[in-house]
Every structure is written in structure tokens, then in C-alpha cells.
Protein backbone atom coordinates (compact mmCIF):
# COMPACT_ATOMS: atom_id res chain seq x y z
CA UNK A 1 4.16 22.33 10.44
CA UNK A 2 5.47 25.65 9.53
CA UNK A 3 7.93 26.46 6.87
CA UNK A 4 9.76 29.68 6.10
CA UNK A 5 10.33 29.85 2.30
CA UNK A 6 12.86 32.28 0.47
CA UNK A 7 13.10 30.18 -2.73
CA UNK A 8 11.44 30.75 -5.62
CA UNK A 9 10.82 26.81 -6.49
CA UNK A 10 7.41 25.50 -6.67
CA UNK A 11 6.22 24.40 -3.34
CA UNK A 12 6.63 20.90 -4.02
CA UNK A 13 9.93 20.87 -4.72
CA UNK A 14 11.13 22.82 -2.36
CA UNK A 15 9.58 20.44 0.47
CA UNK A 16 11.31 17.46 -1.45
CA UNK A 17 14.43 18.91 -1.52
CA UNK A 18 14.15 19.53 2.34
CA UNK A 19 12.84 15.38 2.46
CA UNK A 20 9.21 16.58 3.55
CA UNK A 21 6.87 14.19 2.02
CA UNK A 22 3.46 15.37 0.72
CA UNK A 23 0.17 12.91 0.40
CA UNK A 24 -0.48 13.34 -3.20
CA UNK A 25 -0.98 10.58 -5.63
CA UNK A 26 -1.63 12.31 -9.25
CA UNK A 27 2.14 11.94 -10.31
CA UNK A 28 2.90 15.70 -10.52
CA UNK A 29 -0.34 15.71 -13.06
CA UNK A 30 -1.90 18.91 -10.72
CA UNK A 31 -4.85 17.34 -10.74
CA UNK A 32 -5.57 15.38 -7.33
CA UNK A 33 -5.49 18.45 -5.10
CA UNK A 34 -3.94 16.55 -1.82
CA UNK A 35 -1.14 18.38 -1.74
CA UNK A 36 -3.13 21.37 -0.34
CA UNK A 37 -0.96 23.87 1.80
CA UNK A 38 -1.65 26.86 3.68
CA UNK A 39 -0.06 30.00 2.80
CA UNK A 40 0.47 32.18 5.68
CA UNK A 41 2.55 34.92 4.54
CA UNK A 42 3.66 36.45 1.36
CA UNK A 43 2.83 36.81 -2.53
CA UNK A 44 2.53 33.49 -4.53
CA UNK A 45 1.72 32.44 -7.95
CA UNK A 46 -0.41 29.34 -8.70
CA UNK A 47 -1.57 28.39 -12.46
CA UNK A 48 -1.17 31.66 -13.10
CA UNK A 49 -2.59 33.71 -10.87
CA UNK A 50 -1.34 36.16 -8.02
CA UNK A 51 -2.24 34.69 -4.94
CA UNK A 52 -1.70 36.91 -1.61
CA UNK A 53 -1.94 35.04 1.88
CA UNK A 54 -3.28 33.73 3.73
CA UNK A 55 -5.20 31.59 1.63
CA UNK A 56 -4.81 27.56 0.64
CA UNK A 57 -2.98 26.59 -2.80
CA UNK A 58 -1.76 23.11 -4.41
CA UNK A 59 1.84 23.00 -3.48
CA UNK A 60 2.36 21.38 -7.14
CA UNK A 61 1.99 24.54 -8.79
CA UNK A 62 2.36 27.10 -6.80
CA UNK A 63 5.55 29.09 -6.04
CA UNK A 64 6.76 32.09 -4.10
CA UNK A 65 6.40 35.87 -6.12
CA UNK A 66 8.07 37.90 -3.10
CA UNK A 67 11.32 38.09 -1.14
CA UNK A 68 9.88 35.83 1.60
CA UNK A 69 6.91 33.56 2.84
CA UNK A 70 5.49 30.92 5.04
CA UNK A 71 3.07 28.26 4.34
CA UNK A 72 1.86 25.92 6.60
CA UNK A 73 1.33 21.86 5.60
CA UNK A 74 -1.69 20.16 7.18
CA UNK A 75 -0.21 17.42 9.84
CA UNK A 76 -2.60 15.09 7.60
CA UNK A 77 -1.36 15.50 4.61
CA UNK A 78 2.16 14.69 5.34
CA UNK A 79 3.49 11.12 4.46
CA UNK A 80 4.09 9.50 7.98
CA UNK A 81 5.49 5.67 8.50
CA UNK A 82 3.71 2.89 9.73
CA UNK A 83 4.28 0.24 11.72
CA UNK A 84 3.92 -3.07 9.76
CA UNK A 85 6.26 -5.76 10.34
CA UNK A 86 4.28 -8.75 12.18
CA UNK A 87 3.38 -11.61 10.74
CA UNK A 88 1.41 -14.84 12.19
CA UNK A 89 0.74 -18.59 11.32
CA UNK A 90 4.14 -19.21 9.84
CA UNK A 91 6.77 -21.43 11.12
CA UNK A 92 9.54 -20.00 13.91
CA UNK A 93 12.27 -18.21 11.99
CA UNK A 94 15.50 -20.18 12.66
CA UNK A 95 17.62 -19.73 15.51
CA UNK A 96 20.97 -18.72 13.60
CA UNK A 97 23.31 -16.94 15.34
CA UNK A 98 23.97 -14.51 12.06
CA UNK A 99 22.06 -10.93 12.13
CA UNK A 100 19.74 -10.54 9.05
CA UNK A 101 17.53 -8.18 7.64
CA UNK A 102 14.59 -8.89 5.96
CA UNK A 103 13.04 -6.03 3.62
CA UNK A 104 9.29 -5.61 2.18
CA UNK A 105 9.21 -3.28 -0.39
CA UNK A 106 5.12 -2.19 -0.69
CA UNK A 107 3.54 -0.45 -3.39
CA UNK A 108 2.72 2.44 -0.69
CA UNK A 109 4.67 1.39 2.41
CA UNK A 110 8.12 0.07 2.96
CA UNK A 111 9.07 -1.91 6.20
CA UNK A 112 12.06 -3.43 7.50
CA UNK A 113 13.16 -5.90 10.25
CA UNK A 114 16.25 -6.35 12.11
CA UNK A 115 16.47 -10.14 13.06
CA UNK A 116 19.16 -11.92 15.71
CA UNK A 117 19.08 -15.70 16.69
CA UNK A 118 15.57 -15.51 14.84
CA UNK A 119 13.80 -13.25 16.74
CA UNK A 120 13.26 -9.50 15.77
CA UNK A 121 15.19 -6.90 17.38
CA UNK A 122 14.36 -3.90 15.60
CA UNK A 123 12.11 -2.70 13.00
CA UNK A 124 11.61 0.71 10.71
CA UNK A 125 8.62 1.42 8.35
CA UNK A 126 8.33 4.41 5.75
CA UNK A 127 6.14 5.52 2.90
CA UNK A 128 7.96 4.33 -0.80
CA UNK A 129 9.57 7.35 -2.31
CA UNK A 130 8.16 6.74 -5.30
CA UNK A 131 4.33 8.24 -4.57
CA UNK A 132 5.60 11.28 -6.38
CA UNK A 133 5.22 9.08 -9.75
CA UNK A 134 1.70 8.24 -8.53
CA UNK A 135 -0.24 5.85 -5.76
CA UNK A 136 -0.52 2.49 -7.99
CA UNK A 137 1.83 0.54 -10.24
CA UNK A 138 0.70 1.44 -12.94
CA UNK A 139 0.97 5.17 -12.96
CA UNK A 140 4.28 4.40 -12.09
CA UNK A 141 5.12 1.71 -15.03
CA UNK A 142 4.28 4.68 -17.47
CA UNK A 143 6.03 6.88 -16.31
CA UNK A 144 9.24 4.45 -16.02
CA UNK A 145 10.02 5.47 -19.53
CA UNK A 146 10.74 8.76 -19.05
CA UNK A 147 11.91 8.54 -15.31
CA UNK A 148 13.26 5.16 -14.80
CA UNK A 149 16.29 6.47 -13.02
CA UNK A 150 14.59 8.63 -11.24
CA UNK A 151 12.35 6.11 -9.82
CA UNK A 152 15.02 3.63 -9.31
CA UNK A 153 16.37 6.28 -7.15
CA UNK A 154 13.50 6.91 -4.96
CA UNK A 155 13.08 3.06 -4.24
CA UNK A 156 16.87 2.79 -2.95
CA UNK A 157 17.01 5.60 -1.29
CA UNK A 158 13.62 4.89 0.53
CA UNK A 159 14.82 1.65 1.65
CA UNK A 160 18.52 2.66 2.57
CA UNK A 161 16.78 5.28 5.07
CA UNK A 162 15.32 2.25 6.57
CA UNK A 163 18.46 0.26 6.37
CA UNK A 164 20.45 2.73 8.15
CA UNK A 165 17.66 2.74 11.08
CA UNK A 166 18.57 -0.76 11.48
CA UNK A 167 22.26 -0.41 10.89
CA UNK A 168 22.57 -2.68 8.16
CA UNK A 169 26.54 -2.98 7.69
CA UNK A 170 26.35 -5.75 10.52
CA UNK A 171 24.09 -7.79 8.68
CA UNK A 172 25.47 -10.90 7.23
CA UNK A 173 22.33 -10.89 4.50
CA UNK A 174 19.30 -8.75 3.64
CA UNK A 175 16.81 -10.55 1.78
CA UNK A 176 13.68 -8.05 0.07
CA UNK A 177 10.48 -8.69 -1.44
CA UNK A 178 8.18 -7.41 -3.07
CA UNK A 179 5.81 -6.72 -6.06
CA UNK A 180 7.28 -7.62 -9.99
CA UNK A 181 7.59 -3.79 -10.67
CA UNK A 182 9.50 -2.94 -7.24
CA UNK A 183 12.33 -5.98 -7.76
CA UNK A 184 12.65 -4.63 -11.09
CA UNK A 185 13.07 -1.11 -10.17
CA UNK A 186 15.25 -2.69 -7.45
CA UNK A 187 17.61 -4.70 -9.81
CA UNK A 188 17.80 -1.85 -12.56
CA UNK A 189 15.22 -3.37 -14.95
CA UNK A 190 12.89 -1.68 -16.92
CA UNK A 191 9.38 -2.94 -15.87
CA UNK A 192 7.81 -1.54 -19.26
CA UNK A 193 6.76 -5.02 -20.33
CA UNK A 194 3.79 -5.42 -16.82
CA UNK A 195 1.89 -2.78 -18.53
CA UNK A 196 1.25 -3.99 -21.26
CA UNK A 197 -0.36 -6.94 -22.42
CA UNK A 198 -0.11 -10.11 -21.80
CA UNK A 199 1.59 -7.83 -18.60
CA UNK A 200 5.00 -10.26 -18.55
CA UNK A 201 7.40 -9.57 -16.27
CA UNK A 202 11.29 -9.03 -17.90
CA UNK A 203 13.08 -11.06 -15.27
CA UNK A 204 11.37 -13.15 -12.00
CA UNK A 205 14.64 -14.80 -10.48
CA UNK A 206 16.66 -12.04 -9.36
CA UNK A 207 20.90 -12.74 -8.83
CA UNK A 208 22.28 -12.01 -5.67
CA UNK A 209 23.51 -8.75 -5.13
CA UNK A 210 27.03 -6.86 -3.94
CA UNK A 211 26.99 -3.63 -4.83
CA UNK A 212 23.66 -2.08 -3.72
CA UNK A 213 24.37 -1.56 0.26
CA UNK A 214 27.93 -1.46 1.13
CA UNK A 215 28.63 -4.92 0.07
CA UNK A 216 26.48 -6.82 2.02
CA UNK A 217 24.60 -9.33 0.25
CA UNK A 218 21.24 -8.55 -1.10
CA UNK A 219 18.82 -11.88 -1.82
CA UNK A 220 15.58 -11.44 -3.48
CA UNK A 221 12.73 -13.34 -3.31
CA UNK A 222 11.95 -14.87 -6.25
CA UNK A 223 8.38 -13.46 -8.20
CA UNK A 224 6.14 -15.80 -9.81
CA UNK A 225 4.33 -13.40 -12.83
CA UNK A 226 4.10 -9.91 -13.98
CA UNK A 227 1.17 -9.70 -11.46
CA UNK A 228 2.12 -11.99 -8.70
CA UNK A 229 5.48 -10.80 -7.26
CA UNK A 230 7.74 -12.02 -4.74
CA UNK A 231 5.52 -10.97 -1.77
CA UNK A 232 3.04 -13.82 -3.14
CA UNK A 233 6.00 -16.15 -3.27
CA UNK A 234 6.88 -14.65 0.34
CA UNK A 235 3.40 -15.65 1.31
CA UNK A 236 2.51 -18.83 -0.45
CA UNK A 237 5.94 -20.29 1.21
CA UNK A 238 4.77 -19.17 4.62
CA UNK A 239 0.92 -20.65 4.67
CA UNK A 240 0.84 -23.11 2.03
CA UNK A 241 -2.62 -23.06 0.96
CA UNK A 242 -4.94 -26.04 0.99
CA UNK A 243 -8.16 -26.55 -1.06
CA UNK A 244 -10.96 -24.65 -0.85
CA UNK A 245 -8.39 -21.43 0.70
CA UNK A 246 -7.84 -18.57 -0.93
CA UNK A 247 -4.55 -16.40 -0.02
CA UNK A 248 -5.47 -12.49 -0.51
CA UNK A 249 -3.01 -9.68 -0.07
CA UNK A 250 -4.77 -6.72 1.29
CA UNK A 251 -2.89 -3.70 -0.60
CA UNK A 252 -2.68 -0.96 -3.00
CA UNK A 253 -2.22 -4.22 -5.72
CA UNK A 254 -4.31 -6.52 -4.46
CA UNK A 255 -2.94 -9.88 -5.14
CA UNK A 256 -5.19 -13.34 -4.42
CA UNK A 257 -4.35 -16.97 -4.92
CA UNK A 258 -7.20 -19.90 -4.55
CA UNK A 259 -6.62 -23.27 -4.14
CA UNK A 260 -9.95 -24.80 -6.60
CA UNK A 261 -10.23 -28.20 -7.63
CA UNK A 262 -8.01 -27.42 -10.69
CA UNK A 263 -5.24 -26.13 -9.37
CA UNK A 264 -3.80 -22.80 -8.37
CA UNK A 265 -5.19 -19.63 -9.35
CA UNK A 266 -3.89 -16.32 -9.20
CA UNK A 267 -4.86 -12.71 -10.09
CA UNK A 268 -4.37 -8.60 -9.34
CA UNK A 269 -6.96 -6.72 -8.41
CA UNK A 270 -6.45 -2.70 -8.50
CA UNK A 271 -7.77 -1.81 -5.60
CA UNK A 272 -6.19 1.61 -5.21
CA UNK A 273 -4.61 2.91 -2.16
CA UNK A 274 -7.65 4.04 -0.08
CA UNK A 275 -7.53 1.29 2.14
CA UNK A 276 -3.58 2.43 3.49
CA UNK A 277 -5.20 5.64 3.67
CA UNK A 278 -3.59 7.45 0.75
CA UNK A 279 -5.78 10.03 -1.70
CA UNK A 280 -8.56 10.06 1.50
CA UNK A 281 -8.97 13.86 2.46
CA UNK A 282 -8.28 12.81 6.39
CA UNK A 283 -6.60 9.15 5.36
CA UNK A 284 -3.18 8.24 6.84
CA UNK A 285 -1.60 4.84 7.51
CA UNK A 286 -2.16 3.13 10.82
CA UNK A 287 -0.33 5.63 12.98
CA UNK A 288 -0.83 6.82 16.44
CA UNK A 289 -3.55 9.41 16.30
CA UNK A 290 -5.17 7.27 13.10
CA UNK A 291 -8.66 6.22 13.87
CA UNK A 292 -8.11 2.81 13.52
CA UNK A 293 -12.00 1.50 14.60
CA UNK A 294 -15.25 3.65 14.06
CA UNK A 295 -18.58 2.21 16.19
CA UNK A 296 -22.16 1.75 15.08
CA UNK A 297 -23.08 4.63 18.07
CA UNK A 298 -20.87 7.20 16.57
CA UNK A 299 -17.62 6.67 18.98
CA UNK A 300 -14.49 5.57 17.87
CA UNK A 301 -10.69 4.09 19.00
CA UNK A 302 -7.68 6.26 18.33
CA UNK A 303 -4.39 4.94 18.07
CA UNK A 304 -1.85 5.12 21.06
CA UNK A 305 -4.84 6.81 22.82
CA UNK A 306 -4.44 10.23 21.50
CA UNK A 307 -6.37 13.21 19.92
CA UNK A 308 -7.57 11.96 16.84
CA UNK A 309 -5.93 13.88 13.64
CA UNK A 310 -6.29 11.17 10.92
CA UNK A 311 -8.49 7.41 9.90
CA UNK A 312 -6.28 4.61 8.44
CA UNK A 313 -7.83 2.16 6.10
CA UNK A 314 -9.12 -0.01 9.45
CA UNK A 315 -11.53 3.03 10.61
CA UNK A 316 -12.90 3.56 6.89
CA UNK A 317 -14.17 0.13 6.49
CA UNK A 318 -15.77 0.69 10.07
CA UNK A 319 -17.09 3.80 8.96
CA UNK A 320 -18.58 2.47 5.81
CA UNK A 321 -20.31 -0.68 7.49
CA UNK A 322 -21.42 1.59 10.75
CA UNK A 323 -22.95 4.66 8.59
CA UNK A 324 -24.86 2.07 6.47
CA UNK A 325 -26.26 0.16 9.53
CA UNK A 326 -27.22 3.78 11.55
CA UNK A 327 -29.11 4.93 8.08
CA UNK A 328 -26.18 7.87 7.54
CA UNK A 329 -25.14 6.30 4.18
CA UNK A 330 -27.26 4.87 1.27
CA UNK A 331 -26.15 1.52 -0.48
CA UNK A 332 -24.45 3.87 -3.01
CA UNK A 333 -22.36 5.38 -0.52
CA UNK A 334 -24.10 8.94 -0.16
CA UNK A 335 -24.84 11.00 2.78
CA UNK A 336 -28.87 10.54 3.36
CA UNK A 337 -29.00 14.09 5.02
CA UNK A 338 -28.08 15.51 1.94
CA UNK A 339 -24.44 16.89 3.10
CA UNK A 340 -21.20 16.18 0.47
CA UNK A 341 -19.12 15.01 4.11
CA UNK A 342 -19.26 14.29 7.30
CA UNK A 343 -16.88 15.48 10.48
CA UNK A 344 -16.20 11.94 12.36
CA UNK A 345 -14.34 13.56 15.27
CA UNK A 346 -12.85 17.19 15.54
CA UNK A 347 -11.22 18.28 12.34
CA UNK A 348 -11.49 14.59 10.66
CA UNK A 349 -13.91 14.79 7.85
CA UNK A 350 -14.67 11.70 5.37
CA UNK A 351 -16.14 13.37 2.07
CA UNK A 352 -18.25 11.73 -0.08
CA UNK A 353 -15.54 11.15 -2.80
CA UNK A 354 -13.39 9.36 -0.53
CA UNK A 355 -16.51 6.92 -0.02
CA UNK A 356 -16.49 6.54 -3.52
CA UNK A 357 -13.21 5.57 -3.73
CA UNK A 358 -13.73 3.31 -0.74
CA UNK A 359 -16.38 1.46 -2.76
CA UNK A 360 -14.07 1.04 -5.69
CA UNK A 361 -11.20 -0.65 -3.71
CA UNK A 362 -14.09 -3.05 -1.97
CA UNK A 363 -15.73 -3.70 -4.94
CA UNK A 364 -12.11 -4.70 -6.32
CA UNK A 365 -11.57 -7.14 -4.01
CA UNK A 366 -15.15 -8.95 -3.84
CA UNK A 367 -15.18 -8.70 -7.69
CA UNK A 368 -11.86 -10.58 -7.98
CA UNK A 369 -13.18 -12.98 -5.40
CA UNK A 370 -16.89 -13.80 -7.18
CA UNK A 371 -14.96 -14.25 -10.51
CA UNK A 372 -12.70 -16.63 -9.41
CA UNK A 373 -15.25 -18.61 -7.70
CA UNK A 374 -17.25 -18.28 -11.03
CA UNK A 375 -14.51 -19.02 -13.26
CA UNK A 376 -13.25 -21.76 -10.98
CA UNK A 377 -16.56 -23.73 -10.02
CA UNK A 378 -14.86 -23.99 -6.87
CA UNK A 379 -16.72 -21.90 -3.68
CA UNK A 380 -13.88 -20.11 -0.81
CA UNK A 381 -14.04 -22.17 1.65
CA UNK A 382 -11.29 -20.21 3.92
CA UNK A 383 -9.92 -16.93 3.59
CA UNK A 384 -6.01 -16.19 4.43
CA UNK A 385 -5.63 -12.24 4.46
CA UNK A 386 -1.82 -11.29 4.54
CA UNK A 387 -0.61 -7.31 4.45
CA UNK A 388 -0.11 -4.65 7.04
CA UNK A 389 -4.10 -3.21 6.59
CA UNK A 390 -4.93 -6.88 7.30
CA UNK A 391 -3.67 -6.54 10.96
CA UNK A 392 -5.74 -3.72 11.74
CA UNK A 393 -9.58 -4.92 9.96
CA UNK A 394 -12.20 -5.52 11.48
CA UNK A 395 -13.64 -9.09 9.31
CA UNK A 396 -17.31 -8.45 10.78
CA UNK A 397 -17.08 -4.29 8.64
CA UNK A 398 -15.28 -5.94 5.83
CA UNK A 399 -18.16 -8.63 5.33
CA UNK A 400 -21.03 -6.44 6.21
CA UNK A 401 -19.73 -3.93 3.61
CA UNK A 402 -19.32 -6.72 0.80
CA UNK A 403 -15.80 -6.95 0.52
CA UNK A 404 -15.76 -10.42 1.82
CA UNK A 405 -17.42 -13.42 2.07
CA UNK A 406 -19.02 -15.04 5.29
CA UNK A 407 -16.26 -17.79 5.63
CA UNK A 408 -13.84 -18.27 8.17
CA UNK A 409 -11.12 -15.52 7.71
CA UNK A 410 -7.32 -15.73 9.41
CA UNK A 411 -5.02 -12.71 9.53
CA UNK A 412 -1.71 -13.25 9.48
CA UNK A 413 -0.07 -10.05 8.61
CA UNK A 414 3.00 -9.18 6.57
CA UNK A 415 4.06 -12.44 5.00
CA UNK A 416 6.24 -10.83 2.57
CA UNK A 417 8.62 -9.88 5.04
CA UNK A 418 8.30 -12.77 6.87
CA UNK A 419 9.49 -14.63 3.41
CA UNK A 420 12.20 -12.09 2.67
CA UNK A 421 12.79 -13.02 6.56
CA UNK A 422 13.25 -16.39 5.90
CA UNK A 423 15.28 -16.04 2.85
CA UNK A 424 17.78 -14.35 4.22
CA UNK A 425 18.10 -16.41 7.10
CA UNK A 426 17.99 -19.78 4.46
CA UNK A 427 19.04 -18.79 1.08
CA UNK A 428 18.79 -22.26 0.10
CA UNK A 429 14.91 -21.64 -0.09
CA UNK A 430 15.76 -20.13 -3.28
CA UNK A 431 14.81 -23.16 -5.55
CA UNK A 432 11.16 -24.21 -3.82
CA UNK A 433 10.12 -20.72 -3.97
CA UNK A 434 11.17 -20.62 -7.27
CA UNK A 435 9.26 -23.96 -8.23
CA UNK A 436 5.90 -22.38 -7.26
CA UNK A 437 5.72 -20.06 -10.12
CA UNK A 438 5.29 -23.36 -12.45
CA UNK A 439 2.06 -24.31 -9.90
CA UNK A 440 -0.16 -21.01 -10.18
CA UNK A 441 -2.02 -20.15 -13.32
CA UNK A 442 -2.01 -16.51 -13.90
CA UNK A 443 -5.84 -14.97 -14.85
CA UNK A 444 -6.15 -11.47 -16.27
CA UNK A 445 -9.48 -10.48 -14.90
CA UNK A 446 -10.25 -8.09 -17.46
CA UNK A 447 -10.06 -10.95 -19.53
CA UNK A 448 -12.70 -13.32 -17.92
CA UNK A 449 -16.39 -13.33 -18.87
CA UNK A 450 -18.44 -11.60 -15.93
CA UNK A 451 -16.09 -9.90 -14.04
CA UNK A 452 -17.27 -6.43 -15.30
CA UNK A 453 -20.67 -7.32 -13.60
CA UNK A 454 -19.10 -8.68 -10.32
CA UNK A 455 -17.12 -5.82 -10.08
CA UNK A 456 -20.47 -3.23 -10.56
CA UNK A 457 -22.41 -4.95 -8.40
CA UNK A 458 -20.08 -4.92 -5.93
CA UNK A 459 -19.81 -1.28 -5.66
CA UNK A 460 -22.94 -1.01 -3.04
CA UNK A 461 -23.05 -1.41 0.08
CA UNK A 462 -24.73 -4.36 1.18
């Protein structure tokens, strides 16, 4: 994509104003370097410095010097929607005659379901708004303070872009999920209090709601903890859990729930958002032209069958278990031939720092998992993976990486939405949702003894 540019804003802006999206994670700090454009014509400043095209700067902090210019943004480093509305193992939506929409509002991704006589009719998906305050939760919790309204802002207008898609003002109901921070953002309430120790959330039961779309009614799903938000709820309503099962949600917050002999226990894990692609040099979400599958003999399966230009979170954990079985990677995740990256396909390069953070959002995840067994006395029998990346993995990369244990795995995709699906369609389901909070016990993980060394030991590759 080409741009013309006559305004003397930095680049960043400017493509915000215009609703171009850029892949960068760092919160405005200038420091993540994703936002890398080409400048094709014209005299630019960046930290400081004349810079005359063509040459690459950080669109962040870098703006235009003369009358005119033209800079041109990497296909791959725009924010593109995915496709991530199905859901499996959960009961048939009921067939009411009255239009709903159900809404899942993601740490990275939004998506967004139109639903008649219970069956979908229509769906929309779109990065959240808010990755200009940063990837995770947290980033974004700190910098609530300062920007609450802008954030606020970001989240509605991100999901009214999806609502319009599905022309909402028919609706009878639109029922939403999502994480603790996003229903508070949602609901105009400061989230302050889930970064901080003991990480409480300032409201879980949410009222309904008039006056946020045109008057239609808004129902949120109700969130258990300051951790464990309404997309658990969502989840844990779809597929109860029996014992021995564990519940994870495969995400930028990774959220898990196990069924042990003493009850229900629940806990975050900051995984980070490598595995929906974000802050990877060539990461995207699962859209056509993604590398969604990567082979132990080098060749690989593009979405929608096209020229690959991207690999979503699916193709890195293929990548990872396949260059570790052909002897390309070390357990440590570096290139044995001595190289800082590697070129997958044409123009799709995985560098050694996005391995790195690949191994930090496994080791996450299998960290969270060992300490619960430990903590628990109580071994996974079953794993239930629920999120959008959990469609797309393959379970044999994910175990042969580490990430999970060799026990019987179902996918059943985005159970948030399903919940906020259901919701909307029963609103009565308010209270029984709402009485699961007082089952689950809520562990900090930071907080338990050993964790620390699951989560370092976890960082290899098996």
C-alpha cells in the first residue's frame, strides 16, 4: 500500500486518522520497531535526524520535512481481521424467532455474529482498537490512567464497526463477552484495580445496557475474577468441565480452569500475543495468504490457496516443532547454521527473536499447566482448548514443542461468543453464570511455589 502524504503529522498518526491500522505493540513507547514503513519519496525527520528517501523509518516517530511524500506500508504489517466465530461441543443455540447478536471482545481480536432462528447468518471479525495502548492487558491497564477515555473509545468504536457490518439496529439483543479489563472499558469503569495486587476486578455483574448502540439492549456476560472474565464464564457454561479436564483459553491472556479433586481452579497465564501473530516480523492472524501449517520437509499450506505473504500463530507452532525435528533449531530455539532468521517461503522470514518470543508464550502455557497439576495433586486428564488460534493448531506441534501434555485434547473454538450467543438469545442465563464465580478458586501463579521453575524449564524445546 501506497500513501501520498502532505501533512506534517508523524506517520502514525496520520495513518490513524485515515483508519489504517499498523502492527505495533509498544504503546507509542518507539521502541518495538513493527511499525516499519517505507519511505519512497521526500524529506523526513525521525528522532532527530534528516532522513531523505527512499529508505525505511518507524512510522512512530517519524514525520514529513518537505512539501510532499510517499511512503509505502508493508502488506504485513498492517492490522487485517480474522475470521473467528465457530465454536463446537456446545448445545444447539435456540430456535427463537428474534435476531441477536452475540459479541466477543478479545484482547487482540474482536468478532461478531449475526444469529436468526439460532443459526448464524452473518459474521465480522477485526483487530481491537486498542493495540495502540499496547498488545497485552496490562500495558493497557497502565496506561488507563492517563487514557481511559481514550481507550474506552477505541473499544466502542472497534466493535460498532463490526456492529454496523451486521446491521445491528434489527437486533432485538446483543449480548458481549469478554476479558475483566474489556467489560470494564466497555461499561465505563476504570480497570486500575486488575493491576495491581491482589488484581480485583471493580465490578463482575455488568447492568444491562440502553444507551451504548442506538438503544438496543446490550447484555454482558457476567466475569468471574479480575483474571477470569466473562469469556471463561462464556466457556465454562458451554462445556461444563468434569474431573480430571482442564478448560484452557488459547489467547493473548491465557486463561485455564481444572477440574482437581478439590474443586475448581483457575489462573492467567501471560502468554503474549505471538501466537495471534502480533509483534512476529512476518506474523498476522489466520487470514488468507497466512501460513497456517509448516511441514517437517520444508513445504507448507497457505490459506485460501494463495501466495503466501504472512504465518498466523498455527504455522509458528509448526515451524517450531518441524525445525527442531529436521535439526534447523536447537532446544533453545536458535538457528544451528549460525544465521539470526530464516526465509520460510518468498519474502516470509521468522527471525530468531520471534522464536524467542514463541518460546515465552509456550512456556506460559505448559508452566501454568505443570503448576496447577503440582499445586493441585491432581494430573490433566483431558484438555478442552477454546479461542480462535485453537481452531487452527495442530495438537501433535503443540505437544512435540512442550506446550501441552500427551492427553486427549478437544477443540472447540470460540466459546466466548458462543456464551455471549447464548445470552442474548436467553438472558435468563444471567443468574447460573453468575453462580460459577462462587465455584472457581482464583490462583496467582506468581504466587505459587515452583512455578518460576516450570515456567524456565519450559522455555526449550523438547
Amino acid at each position: 500500500m501506497i500513501i501520498e502524504v502532505k501533512s506534517h503529522k508523524i506517520i502514525s498518526e496520520i495513518l490513524r486518522d485515515s483508519g489504517i491500522k499498523l502492527a505495533s505493540g509498544c504503546s507509542a513507547h518507539k521502541g518495538c520497531g513493527k511499525c516499519t514503513v517505507k519511505l519512497h519519496s521526500g524529506i523526513w525527520e525521525c528522532r532527530g535526524k534528516l532522513v531523505s528517501a527512499p529508505a525505511q523509518a518507524v512510522a512512530c516517530c517519524t514525520f514529513l520535512k518537505s512539501d510532499t511524500g510517499s511512503i509505502e506500508i508493508p502488506e504485513t504489517h498492517l492490522l487485517s481481521p480474522q475470521t473467528n466465530e465457530d465454536w463446537q461441543g456446545t448445545l444447539p443455540m435456540p430456535d427463537d424467532p428474534r435476531t441477536v447478536i452475540a459479541v466477543d471482545m478479545g484482547t487482540t481480536t474482536l468478532a461478531a455474529v449475526r444469529i436468526e432462528y439460532g443459526q448464524v447468518v452473518a459474521k465480522a471479525s477485526s483487530f481491537n482498537g486498542q493495540q495502540h495502548f499496547g498488545y497485552d492487558i496490562m500495558t493497557r491497564i497502565a496506561n488507563s490512567g492517563q487514557h481511559f477515555a481514550e481507550l474506552r473509545r477505541l473499544l466502542i468504536d472497534s466493535v460498532t464497526a463490526l456492529l454496523e457490518q451486521l446491521e445491528f439496529r434489527s437486533a432485538a439483543r446483543i449480548g458481549v463477552a469478554g476479558n475483566s479489563t474489556e467489560c470494564c472499558f466497555l461499561h465505563g469503569i476504570d480497570p486500575s484495580s486488575i493491576g495491581i495486587f491482589p488484581f480485583r476486578a471493580p465490578q463482575i455483574i455488568f447492568p444491562e445496557r440502553f444507551d451504548l448502540w442506538d438503544g438496543v439492549p446490550v447484555f454482558t456476560v457476567p466475569c468471574m475474577t479480575g483474571l477470569l472474565g466473562g469469556d471463561i464464564t462464556a466457556a465454562l457454561y458451554e462445556i461444563p468441565l468434569e474431573p480430571g479436564e482442564m478448560l484452557i483459553d488459547l489467547g493473548t491472556n491465557c486463561e485455564i480452569v481444572f477440574n482437581t479433586s478439590s474443586g475448581l481452579l483457575g489462573t492467567s497465564a501471560a502468554a503474549g500475543p505471538a501466537f495471534e501473530g502480533a509483534g512476529i516480523s512476518c506474523g498476522s492472524m489466520a487470514v488468507e495468504g497466512a501460513i497456517d501449517h509448516f511441514f517437517s520437509n520444508g513445504r507448507f499450506s497457505v490459506i485460501g490457496g494463495k501466495k503466501p505473504r504472512s504465518v498466523c500463530g498455527s504455522g509458528l507452532v509448526d515451524f517450531l516443532a518441524a525445525a527442531h525435528h529436521m535439526g534447523t533449531l536447537d532446544k533453545f530455539g536458535r538457528f544451528l547454521s549460525g544465521a539470526s532468521e530464516m526465509e520460510i517461503a518468498p519474502g516470509v522470514v521468522i527471525t530468531e527473536e520471534d522464536i524467542a518470543e514463541l518460546l515465552k508464550a509456550k512456556a506460559a502455557v505448559a508452566g501454568a499447566i505443570k503448576t496447577l497439576e503440582s499445586f493441585s495433586g491432581t494430573k490433566v486428564a483431558k484438555i478442552k482448548l477454546a479461542g480462535g488460534f485453537a481452531r487452527y493448531l495442530n495438537i501433535d506441534s503443540a505437544c512435540r514443542i512442550g506446550m501441552l501434555p500427551n492427553v486427549p485434547v478437544g477443540i472447540h473454538g470460540n466459546l466466548s461468543l458462543a456464551g455471549a450467543a447464548r445470552f442474548a438469545l436467553t438472558p435468563e442465563a444471567a443468574l447460573p453464570m453468575a453462580e460459577q464465580s462462587k465455584k472457581i478458586r482464583e490462583l496467582h501463579l506468581n504466587e505459587i511455589p515452583g512455578f518460576t521453575g516450570f515456567f524456565t524449564s519450559s522455555l526449550a524445546l523438547r
